[in-house]
Protein backbone atom coordinates (compact mmCIF):
# COMPACT_ATOMS: atom_id res chain seq x y z
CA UNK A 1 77.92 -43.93 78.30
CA UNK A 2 77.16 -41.47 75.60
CA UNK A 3 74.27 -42.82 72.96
CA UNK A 4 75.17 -42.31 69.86
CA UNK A 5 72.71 -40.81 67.41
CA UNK A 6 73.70 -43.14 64.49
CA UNK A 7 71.18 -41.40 62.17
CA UNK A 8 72.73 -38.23 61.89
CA UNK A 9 74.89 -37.98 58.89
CA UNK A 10 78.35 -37.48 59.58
CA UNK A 11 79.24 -34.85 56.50
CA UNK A 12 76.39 -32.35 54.75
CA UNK A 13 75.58 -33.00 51.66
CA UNK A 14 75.28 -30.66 48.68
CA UNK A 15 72.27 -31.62 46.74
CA UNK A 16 72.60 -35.70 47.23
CA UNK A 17 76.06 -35.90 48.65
CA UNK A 18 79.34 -35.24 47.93
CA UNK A 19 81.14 -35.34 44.72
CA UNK A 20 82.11 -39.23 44.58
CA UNK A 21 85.53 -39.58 42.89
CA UNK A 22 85.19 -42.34 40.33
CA UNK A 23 89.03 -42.93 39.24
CA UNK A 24 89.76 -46.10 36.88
CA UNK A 25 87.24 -47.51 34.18
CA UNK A 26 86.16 -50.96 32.84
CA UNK A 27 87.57 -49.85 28.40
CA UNK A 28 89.87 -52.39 28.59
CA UNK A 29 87.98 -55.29 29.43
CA UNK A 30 85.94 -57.63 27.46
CA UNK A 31 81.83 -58.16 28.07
CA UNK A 32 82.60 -61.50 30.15
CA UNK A 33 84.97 -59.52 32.25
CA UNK A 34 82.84 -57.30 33.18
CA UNK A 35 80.31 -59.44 34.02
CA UNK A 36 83.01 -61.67 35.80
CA UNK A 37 83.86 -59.49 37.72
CA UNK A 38 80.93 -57.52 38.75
CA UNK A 39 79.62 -60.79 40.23
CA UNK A 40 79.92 -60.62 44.39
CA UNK A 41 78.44 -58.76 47.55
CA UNK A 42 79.06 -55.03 47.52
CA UNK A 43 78.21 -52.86 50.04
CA UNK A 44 77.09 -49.32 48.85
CA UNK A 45 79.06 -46.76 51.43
CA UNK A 46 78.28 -44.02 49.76
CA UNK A 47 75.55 -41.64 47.36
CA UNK A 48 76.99 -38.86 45.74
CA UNK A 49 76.77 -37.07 42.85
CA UNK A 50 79.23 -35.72 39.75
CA UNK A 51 80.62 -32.59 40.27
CA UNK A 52 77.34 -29.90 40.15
CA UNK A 53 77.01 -26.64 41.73
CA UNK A 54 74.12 -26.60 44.51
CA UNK A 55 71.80 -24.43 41.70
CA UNK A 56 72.09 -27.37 39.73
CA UNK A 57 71.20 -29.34 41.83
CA UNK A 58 68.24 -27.63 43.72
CA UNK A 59 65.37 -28.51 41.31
CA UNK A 60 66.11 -32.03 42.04
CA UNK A 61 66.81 -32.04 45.99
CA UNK A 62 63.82 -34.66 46.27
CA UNK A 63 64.53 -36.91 43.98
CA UNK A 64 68.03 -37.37 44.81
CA UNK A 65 67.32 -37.72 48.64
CA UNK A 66 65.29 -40.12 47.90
CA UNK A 67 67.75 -42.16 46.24
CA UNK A 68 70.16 -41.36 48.82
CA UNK A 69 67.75 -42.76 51.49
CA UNK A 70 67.09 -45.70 49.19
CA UNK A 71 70.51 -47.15 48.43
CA UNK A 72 73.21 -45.66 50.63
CA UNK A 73 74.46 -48.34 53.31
CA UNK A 74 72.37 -51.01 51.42
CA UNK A 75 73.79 -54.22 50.31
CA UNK A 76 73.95 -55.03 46.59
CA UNK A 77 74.59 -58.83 46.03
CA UNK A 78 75.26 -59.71 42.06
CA UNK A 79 75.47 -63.52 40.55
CA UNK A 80 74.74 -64.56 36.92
CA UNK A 81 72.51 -62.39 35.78
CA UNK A 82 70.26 -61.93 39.00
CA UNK A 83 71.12 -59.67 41.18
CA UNK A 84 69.79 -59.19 44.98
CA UNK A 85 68.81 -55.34 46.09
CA UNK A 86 67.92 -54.21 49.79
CA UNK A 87 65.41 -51.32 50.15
CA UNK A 88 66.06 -48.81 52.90
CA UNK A 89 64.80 -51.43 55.73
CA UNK A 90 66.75 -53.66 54.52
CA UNK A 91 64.02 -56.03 52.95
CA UNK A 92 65.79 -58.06 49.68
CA UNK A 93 64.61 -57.64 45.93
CA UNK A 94 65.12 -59.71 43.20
CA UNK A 95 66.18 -58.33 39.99
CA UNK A 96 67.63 -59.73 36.30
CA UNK A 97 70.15 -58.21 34.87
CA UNK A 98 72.26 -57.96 32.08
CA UNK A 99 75.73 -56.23 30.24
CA UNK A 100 74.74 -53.43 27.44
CA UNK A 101 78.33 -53.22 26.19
CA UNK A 102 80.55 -51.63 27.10
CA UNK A 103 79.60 -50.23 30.02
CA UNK A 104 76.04 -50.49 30.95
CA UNK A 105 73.64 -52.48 32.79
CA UNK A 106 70.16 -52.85 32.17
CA UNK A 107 67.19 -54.46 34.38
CA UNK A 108 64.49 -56.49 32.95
CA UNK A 109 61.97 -55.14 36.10
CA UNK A 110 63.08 -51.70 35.82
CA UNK A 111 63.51 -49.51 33.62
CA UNK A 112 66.58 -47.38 34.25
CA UNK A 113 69.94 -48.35 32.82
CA UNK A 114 72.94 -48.23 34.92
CA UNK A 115 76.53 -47.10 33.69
CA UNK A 116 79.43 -48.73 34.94
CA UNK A 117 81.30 -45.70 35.94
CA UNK A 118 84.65 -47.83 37.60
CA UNK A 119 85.03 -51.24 38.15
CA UNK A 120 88.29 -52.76 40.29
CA UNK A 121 88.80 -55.44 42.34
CA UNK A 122 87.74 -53.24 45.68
CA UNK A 123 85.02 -50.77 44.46
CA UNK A 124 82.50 -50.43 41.84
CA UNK A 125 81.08 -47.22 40.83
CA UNK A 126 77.50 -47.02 39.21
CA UNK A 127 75.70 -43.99 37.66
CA UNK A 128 71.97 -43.27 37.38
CA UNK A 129 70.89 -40.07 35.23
CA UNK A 130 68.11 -38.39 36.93
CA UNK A 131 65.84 -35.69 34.85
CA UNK A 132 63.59 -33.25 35.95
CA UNK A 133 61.95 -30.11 34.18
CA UNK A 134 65.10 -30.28 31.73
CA UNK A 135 67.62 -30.33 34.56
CA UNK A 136 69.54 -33.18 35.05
CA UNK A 137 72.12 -34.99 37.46
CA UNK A 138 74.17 -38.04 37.57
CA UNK A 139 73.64 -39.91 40.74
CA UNK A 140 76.84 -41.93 41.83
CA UNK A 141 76.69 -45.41 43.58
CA UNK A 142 80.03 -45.98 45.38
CA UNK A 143 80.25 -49.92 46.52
CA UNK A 144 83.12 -51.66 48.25
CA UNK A 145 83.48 -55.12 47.30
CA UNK A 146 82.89 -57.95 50.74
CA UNK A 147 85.62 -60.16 49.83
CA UNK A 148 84.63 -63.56 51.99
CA UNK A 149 88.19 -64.09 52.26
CA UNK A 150 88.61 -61.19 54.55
CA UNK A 151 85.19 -62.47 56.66
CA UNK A 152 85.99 -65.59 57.76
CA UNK A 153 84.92 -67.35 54.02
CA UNK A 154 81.42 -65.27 54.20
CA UNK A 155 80.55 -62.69 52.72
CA UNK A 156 76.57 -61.01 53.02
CA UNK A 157 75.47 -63.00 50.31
CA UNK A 158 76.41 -66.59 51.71
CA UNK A 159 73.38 -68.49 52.68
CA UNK A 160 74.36 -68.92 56.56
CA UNK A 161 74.84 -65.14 56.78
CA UNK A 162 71.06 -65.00 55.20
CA UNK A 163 69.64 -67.75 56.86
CA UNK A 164 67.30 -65.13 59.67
CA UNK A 165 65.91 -63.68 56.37
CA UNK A 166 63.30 -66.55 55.27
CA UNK A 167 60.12 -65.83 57.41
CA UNK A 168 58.84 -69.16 59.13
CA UNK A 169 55.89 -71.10 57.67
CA UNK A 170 55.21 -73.00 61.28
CA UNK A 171 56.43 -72.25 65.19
CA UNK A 172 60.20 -73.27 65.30
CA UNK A 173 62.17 -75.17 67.76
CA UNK A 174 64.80 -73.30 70.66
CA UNK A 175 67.73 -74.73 68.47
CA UNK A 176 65.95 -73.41 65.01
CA UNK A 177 65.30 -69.99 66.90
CA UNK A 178 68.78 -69.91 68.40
CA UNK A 179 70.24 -70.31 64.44
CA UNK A 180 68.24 -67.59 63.16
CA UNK A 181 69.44 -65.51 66.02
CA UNK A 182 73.19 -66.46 65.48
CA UNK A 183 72.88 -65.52 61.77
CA UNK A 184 71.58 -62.31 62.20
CA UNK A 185 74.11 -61.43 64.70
CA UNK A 186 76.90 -62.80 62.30
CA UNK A 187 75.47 -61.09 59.26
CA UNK A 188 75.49 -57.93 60.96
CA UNK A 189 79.35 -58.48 62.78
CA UNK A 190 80.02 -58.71 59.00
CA UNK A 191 78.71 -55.65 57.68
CA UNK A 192 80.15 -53.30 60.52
CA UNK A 193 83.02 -54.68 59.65
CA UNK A 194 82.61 -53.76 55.96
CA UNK A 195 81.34 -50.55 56.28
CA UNK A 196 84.26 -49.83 58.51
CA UNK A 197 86.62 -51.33 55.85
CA UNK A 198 84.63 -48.74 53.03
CA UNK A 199 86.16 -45.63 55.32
CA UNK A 200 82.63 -44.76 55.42
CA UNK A 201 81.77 -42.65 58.91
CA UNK A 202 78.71 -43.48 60.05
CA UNK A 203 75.88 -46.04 60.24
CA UNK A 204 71.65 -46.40 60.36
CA UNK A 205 70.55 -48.01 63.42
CA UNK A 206 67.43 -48.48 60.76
CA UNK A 207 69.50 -51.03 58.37
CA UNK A 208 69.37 -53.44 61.67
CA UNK A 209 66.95 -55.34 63.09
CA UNK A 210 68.35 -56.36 66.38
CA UNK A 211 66.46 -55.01 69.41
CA UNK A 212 69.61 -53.34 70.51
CA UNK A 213 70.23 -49.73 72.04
CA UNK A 214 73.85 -48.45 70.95
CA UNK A 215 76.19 -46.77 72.67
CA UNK A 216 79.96 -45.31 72.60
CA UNK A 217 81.40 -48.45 74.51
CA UNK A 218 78.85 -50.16 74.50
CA UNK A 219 75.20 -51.99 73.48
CA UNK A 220 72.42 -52.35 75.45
CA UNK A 221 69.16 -54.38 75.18
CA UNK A 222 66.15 -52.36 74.18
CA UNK A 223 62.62 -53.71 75.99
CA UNK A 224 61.11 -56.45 73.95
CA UNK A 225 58.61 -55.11 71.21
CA UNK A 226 56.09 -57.29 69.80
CA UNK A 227 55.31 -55.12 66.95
CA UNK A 228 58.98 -54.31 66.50
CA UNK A 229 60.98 -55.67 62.63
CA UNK A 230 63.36 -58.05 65.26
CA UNK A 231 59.70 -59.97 66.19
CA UNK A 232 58.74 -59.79 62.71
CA UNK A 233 61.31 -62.10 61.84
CA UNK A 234 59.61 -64.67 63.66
CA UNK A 235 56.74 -66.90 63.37
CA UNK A 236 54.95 -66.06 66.22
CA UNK A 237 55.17 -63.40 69.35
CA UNK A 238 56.10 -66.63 71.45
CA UNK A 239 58.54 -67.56 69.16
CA UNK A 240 60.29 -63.75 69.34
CA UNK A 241 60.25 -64.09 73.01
CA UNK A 242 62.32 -66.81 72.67
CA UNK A 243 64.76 -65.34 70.65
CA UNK A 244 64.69 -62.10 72.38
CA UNK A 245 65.58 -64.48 75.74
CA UNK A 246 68.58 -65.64 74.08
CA UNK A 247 70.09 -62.50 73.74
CA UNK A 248 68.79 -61.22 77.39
CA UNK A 249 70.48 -64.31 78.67
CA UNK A 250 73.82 -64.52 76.99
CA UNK A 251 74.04 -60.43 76.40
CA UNK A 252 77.20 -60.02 78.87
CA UNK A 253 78.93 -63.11 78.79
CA UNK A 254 81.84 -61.92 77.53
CA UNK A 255 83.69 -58.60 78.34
CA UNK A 256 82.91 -55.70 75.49
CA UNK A 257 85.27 -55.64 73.19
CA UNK A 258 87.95 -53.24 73.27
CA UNK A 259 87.73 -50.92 70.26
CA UNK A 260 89.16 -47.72 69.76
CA UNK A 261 86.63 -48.06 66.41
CA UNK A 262 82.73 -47.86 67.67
CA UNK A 263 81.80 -49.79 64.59
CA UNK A 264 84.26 -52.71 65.28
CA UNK A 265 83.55 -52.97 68.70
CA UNK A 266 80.01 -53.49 68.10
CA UNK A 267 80.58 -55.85 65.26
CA UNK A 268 82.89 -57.89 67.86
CA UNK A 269 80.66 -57.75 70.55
CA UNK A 270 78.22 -59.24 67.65
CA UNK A 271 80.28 -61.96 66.94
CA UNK A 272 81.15 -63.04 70.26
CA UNK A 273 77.28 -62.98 70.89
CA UNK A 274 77.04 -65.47 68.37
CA UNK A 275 79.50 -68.02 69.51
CA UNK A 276 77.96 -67.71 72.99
CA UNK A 277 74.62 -68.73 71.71
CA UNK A 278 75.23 -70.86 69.12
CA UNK A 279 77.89 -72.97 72.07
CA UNK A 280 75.20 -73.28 74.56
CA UNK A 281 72.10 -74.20 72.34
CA UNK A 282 72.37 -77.13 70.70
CA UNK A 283 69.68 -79.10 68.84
């Protein structure tokens, strides 16, 4: 089978990205609209930039790859008035926010203001003005919404999608280990299946933390790592190996799921995983 190198980017970017199209607008809705709707788990597919020629853009190549690299295939979960952000490894940060009518949102932890470039029931669109040495571009945030009604009731935000996040404070049982296993294959199975849903063309083997190897067809187990960010999700090496057993045990109990779609394939192969474990370890 052919490996695919999931860290290439799929299109080439001028500057950060692509022009992002930003069609629709929030005018016609009230403050607690906004913040109505805004509330949910997005999933940002995409970092792009308004329309800017590349000598525009130049002085500012860094800066904006940087964001790129920080938010693009991150999730972005909002509730009343907090907000949850992932950094590029996919580690969670708590932030405050709150509506600047009409159309902006400011953080009390941060200092730069977002605009609400489009809201709709699917995708939000959020702008970030970057300045440097008097030049100056508008970063673009594209985010598809993960409707829980399309996931089985769950979306990434849902607390038994999250529950491999908390680290351990003492050495957990098979069953406990087992659950944080199954939610971390679910939350994933999830999130393919979002990004897949976003029409975006590619994924970061970095945003996961499963110790898997993957393939066009296929996933493989990698060898276990002891200093790898699956065993850091653990409380002890011991405790890893236990987990990493689980999934060396159950890996090819069922067939591979036949996708013509790499990305749903490996979500179903995730999900089936899952049920497997979670059926034959029982506390």
């Amino acid at each position: 089978m052919r490996l695919i190198f999931c860290l290439l980017f799929l299109w080439l970017m001028s500057g950060c990205g692509p022009a992002v199209n930003t069609p629709g607008g929030i005018k016609t809705l009230a403050p607690k609209q906004i913040e109505k709707k805004l509330q949910g788990s997005w999933l940002v597919y995409k970092v792009g930039t308004r329309e800017a020629s590349e000598k525009q853009l130049e002085p500012l190549q860094d800066t904006l790859t940087r964001l790129r690299n920080r938010f693009e295939l991150t999730a972005l979960i909002i509730g009343p008035h907090t907000l949850l952000l992932e950094d590029s490894l996919g580690r969670q940060q708590k932030r405050t926010w709150q509506l600047l009518p009409p159309d902006m949102i400011g953080m009390q932890e941060e200092e730069p203001v977002w605009e609400i470039v489009s809201l709709s029931d699917s995708i939000l669109t959020l702008s970030l003005r970057v300045d440097h040495k008097k030049k100056r571009a508008d970063v673009l945030l594209a985010c598809y919404r993960v409707d829980a009604n399309r996931y089985g009731g769950m979306d990434l935000g849902h607390a038994t999608m999250n529950r491999w996040r908390p680290l351990p404070q003492h050495p957990e049982t098979t069953a406990q280990i087992a659950a944080r296993v199954v939610s971390l294959l679910r939350y994933d199975a999830v999130y393919l299946q979002a990004l897949n849903n976003s029409n975006s063309d590619y994924f970061d083997t970095r945003k996961f933390h499963l110790p898997f190897s993957y393939y066009n067809g296929g996933i493989s187990l990698k060898p276990f790592d002891p200093a790898s960010s699956f065993a850091a999700l653990f409380y002890s090496t011991e405790d890893a190996k236990t987990a990493y057993s689980l999934l060396k045990e159950y890996l090819d109990t069922r067939p591979y799921p036949r996708e013509k779609n790499y990305m749903l394939g490996y979500a179903g192969f995730m999900k089936n995983l899952a049920e497997v474990i979670e059926l034959n370890v029982r506390s």
